[in-house]
C-alpha atoms as a PDB file:
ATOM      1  CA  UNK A   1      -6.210 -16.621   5.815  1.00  0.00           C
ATOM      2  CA  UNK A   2      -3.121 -16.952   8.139  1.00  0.00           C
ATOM      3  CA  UNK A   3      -0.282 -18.825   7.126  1.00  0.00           C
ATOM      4  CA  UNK A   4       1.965 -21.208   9.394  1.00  0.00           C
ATOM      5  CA  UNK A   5       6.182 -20.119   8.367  1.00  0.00           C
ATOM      6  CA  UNK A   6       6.080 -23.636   6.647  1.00  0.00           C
ATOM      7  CA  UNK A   7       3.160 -22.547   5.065  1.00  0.00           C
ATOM      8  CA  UNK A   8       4.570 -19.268   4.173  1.00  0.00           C
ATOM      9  CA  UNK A   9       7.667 -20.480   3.357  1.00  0.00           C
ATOM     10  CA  UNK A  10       6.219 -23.004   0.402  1.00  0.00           C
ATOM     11  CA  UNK A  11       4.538 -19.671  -1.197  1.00  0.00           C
ATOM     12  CA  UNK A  12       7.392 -17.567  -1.125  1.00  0.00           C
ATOM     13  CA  UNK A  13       9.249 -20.798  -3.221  1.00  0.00           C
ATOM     14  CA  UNK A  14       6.152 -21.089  -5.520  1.00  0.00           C
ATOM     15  CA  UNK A  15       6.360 -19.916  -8.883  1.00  0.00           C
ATOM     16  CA  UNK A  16       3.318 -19.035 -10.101  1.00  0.00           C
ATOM     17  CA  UNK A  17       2.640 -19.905 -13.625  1.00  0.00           C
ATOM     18  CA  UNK A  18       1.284 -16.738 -16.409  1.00  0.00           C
ATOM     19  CA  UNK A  19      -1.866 -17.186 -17.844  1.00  0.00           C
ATOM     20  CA  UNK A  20      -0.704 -16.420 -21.684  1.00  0.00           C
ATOM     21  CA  UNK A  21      -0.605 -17.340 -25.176  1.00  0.00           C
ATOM     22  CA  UNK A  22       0.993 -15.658 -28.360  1.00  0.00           C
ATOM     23  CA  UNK A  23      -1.246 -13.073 -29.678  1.00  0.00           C
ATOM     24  CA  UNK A  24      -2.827 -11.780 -27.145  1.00  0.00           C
ATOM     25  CA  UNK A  25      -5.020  -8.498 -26.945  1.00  0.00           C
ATOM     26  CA  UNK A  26      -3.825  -7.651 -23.619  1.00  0.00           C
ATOM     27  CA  UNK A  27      -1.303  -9.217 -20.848  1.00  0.00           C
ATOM     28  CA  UNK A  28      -1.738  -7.674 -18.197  1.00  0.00           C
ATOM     29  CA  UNK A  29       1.360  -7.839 -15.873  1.00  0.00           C
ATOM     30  CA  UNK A  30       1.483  -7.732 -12.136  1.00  0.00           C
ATOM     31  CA  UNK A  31       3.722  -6.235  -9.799  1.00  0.00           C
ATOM     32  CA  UNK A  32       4.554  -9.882  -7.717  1.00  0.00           C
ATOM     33  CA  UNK A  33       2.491 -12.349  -6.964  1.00  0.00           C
ATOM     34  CA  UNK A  34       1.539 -12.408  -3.528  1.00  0.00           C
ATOM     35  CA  UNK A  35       1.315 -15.059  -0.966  1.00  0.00           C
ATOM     36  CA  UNK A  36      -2.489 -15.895  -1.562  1.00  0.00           C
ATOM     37  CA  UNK A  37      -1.601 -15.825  -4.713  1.00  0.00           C
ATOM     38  CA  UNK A  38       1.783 -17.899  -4.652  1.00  0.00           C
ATOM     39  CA  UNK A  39      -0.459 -20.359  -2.122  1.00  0.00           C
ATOM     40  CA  UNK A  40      -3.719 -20.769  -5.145  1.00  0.00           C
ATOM     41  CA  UNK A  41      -1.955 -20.387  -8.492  1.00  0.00           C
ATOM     42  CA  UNK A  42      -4.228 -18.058  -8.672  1.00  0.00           C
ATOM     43  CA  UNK A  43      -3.365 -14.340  -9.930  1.00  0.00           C
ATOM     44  CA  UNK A  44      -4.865 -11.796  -7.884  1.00  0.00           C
ATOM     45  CA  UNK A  45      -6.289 -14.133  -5.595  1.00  0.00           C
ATOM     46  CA  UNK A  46      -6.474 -11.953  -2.152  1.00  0.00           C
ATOM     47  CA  UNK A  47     -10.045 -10.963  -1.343  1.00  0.00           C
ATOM     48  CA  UNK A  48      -9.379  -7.680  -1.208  1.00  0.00           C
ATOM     49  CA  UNK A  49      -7.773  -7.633  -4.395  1.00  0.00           C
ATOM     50  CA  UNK A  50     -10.088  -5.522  -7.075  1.00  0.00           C
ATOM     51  CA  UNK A  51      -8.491  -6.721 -10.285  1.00  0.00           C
ATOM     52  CA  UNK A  52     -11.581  -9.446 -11.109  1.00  0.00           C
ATOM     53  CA  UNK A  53     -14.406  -6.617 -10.649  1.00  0.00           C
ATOM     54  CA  UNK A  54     -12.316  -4.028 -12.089  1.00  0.00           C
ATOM     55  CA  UNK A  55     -11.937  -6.069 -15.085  1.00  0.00           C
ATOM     56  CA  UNK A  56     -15.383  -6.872 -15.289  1.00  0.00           C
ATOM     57  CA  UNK A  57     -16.637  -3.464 -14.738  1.00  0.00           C
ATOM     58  CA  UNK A  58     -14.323  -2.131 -17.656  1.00  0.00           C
ATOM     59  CA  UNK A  59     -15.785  -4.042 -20.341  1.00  0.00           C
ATOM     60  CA  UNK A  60     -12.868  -6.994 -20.354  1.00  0.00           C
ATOM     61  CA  UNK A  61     -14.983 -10.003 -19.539  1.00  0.00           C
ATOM     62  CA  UNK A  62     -18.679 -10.479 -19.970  1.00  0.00           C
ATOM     63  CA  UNK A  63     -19.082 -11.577 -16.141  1.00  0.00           C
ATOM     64  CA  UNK A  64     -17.173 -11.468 -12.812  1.00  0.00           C
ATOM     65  CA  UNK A  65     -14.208 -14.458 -12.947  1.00  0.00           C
ATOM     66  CA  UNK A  66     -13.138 -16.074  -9.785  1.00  0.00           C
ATOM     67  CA  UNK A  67      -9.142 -16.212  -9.401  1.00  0.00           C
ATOM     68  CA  UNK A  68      -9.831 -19.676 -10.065  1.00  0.00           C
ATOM     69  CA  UNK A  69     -11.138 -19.334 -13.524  1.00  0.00           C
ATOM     70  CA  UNK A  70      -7.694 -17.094 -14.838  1.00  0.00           C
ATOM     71  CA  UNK A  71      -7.496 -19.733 -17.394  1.00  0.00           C
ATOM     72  CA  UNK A  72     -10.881 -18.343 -19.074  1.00  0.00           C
ATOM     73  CA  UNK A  73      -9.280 -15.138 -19.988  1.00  0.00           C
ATOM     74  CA  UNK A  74      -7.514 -16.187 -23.057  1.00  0.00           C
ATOM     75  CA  UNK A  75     -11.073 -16.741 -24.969  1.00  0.00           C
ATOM     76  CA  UNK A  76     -11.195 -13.185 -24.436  1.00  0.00           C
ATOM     77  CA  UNK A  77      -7.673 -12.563 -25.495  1.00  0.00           C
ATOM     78  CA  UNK A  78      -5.943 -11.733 -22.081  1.00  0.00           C
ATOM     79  CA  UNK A  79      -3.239 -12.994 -20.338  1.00  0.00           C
ATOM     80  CA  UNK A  80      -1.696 -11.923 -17.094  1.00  0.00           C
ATOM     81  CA  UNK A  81       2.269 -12.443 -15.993  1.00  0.00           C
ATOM     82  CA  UNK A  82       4.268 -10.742 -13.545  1.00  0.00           C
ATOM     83  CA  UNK A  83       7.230  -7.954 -13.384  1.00  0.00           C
ATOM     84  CA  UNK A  84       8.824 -10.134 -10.448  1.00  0.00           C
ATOM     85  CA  UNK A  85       8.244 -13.756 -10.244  1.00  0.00           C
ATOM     86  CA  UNK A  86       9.084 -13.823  -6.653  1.00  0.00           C
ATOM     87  CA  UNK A  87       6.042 -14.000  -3.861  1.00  0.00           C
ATOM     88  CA  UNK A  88       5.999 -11.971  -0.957  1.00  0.00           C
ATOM     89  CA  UNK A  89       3.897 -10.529   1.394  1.00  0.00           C
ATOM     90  CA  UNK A  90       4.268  -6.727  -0.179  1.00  0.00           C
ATOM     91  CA  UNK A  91       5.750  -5.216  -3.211  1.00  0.00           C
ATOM     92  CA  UNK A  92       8.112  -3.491  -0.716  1.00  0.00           C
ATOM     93  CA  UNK A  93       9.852  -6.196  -0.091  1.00  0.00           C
ATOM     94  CA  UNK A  94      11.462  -6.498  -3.324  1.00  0.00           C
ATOM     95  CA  UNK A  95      14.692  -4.862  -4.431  1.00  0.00           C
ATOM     96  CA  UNK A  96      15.152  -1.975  -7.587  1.00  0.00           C
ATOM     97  CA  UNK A  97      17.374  -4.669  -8.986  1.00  0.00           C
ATOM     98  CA  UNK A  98      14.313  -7.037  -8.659  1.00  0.00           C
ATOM     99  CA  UNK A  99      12.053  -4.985 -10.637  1.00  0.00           C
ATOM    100  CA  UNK A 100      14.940  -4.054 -13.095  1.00  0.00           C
ATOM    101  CA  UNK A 101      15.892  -7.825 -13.880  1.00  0.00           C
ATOM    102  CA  UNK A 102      12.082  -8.412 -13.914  1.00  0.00           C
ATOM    103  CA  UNK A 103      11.928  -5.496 -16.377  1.00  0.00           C
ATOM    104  CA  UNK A 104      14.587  -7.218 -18.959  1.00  0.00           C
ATOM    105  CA  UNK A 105      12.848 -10.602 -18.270  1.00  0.00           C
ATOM    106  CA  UNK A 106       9.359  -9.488 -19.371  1.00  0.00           C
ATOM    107  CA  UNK A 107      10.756  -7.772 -22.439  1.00  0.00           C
ATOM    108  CA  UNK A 108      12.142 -11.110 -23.525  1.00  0.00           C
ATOM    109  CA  UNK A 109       8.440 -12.554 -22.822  1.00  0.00           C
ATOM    110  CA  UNK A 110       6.496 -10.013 -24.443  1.00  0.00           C
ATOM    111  CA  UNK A 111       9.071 -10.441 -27.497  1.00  0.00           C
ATOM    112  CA  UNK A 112       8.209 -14.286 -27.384  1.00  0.00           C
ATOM    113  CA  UNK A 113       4.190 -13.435 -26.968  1.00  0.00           C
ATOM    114  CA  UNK A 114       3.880 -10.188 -28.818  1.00  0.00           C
ATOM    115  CA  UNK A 115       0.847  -8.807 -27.759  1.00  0.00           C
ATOM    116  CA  UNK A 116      -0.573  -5.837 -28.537  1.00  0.00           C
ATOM    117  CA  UNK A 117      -0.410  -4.239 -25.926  1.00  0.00           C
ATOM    118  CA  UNK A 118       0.944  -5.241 -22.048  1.00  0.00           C
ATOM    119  CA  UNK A 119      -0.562  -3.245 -19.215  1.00  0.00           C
ATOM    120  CA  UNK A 120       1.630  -3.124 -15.916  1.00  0.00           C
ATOM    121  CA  UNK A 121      -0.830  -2.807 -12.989  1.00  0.00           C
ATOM    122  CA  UNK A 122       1.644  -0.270 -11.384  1.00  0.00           C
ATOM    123  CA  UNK A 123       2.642   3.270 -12.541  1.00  0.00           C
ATOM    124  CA  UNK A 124       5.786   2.614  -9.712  1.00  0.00           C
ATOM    125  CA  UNK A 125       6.299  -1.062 -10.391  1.00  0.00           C
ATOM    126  CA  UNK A 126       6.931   0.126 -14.213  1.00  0.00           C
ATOM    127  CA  UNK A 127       8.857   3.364 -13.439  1.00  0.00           C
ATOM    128  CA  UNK A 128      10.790   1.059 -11.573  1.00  0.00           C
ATOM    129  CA  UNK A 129      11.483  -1.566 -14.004  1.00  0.00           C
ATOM    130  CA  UNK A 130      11.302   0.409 -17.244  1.00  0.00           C
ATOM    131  CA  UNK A 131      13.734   3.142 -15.983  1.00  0.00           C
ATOM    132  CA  UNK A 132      11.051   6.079 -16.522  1.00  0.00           C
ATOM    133  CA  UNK A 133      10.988   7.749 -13.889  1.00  0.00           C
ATOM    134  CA  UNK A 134       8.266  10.369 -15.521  1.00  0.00           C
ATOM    135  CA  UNK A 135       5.852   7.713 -16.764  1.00  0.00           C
ATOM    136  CA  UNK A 136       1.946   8.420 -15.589  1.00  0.00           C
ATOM    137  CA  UNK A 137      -0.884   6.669 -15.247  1.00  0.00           C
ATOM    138  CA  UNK A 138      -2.140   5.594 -19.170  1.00  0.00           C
ATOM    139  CA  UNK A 139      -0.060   4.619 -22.409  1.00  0.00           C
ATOM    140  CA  UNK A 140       3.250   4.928 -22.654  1.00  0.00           C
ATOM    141  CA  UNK A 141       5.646   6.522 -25.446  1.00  0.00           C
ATOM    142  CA  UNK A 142       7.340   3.343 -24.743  1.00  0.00           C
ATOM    143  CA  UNK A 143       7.058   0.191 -27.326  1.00  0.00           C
ATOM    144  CA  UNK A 144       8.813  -3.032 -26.725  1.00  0.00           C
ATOM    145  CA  UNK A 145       8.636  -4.392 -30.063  1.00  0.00           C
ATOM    146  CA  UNK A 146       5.777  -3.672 -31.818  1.00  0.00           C
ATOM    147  CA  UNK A 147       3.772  -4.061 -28.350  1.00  0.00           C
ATOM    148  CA  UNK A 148       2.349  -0.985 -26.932  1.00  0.00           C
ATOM    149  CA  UNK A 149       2.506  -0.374 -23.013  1.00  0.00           C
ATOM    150  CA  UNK A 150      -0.215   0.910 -20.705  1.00  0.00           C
ATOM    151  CA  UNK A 151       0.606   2.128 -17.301  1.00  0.00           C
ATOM    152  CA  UNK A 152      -1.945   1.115 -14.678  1.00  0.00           C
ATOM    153  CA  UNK A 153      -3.407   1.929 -11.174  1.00  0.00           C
ATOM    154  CA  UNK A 154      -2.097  -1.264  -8.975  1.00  0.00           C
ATOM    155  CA  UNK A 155      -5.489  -2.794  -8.455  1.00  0.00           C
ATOM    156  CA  UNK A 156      -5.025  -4.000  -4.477  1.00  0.00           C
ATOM    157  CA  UNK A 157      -6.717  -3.213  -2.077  1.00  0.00           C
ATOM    158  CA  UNK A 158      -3.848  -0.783  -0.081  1.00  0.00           C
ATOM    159  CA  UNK A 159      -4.398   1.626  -3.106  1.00  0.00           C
ATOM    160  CA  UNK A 160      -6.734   3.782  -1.669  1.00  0.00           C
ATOM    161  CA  UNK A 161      -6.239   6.489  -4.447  1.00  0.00           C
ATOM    162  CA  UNK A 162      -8.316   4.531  -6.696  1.00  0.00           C
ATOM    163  CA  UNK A 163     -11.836   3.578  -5.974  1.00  0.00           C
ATOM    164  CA  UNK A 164     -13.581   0.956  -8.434  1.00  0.00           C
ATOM    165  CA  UNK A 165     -15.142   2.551 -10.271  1.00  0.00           C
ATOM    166  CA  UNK A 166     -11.981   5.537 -11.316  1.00  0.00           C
ATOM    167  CA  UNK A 167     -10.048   2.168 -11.873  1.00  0.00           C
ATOM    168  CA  UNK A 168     -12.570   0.667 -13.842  1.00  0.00           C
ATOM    169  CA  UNK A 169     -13.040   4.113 -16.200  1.00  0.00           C
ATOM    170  CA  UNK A 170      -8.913   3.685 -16.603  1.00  0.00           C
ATOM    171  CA  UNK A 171      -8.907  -0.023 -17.527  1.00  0.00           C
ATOM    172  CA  UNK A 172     -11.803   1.171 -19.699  1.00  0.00           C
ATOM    173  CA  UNK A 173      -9.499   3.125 -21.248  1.00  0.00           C
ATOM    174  CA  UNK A 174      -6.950   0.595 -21.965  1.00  0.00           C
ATOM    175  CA  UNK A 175     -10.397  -1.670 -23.329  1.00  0.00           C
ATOM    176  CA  UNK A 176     -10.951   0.866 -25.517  1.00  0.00           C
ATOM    177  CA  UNK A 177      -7.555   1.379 -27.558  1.00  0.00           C
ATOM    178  CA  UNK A 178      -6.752  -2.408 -27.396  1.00  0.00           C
ATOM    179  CA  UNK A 179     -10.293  -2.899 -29.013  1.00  0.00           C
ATOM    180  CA  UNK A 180      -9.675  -0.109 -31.823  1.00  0.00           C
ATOM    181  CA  UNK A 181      -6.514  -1.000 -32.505  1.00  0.00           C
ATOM    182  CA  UNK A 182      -7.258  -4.485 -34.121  1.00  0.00           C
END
């Protein structure tokens, strides 16, 4: 989809509202949105974005959601949010002081929320944010209150490190200790 700069303009000024309640299993938090997704509402919302049929193919949702249908994951007990509320066209375009103000501002959040566990899709995005510059791909000795953190693979597209199905048996993961832990 190309955008017109009026067009592109208006999604960079978006805010794009998180998909959350208290309580949840899992919030899964974003790096940005991007523009598709800034444009929708939508989280995730770029074709070639594999967080829908990751999450499906891990076990989180019975059946493939649509962007559209975000709302639908807090019957399962999800919720998804951002590090940086600010759109743009790539996570590159955002500042270390971005992330790190994003990083305060989602501790507040997940203090408010307290789920059991949030899961930043984005071992860098998190290092970033979360001043740990060690942290790996999985959970994290890190708590923010008595919510656990899971560092994930960054589920676009441009990460060709992970295919499908190695993201899916990682988000598995995640599925797995959120599940055990109730």
């Amino acid at each position: 989809m190309a955008f017109t700069p009026e067009e592109l303009q208006a999604a960079r000024d978006r805010l794009v509202p998180d998909v959350a309640a208290s309580g949840l299993r899992v919030l899964f938090c974003g790096i940005n949105p991007g523009l598709m997704t800034a444009a929708t509402g939508h989280h995730f919302a770029r074709p070639g974005n594999r967080f829908w049929p990751v999450l499906h193919a891990s076990g989180f949702t019975p059946r493939l959601l649509r962007p559209a249908e975000q709302e639908e994951l807090l019957a399962h007990g999800l919720g998804i949010t951002n590090v940086v509320a600010r759109a743009s066209a790539k996570a590159s375009e955002l500042t270390a002081e971005e992330y790190r103000e994003g990083g305060r501002l989602l501790a507040e959040k997940v203090a408010r929320l307290r789920p059991r566990w949030l899961a930043v899709a984005g071992v860098t995005a998190y290092r970033v944010a979360f001043d740990d510059k060690h942290a790996a791909i999985g959970p994290q000795q890190r708590t923010l209150g008595t919510t656990r953190v899971w560092a994930l693979p960054n589920p676009s597209g441009l990460n060709a490190h992970w295919t499908l199905a190695t993201m899916a048996e990682e988000y598995g993961r995640l599925r797995a200790a959120a599940w055990e832990d109730a």
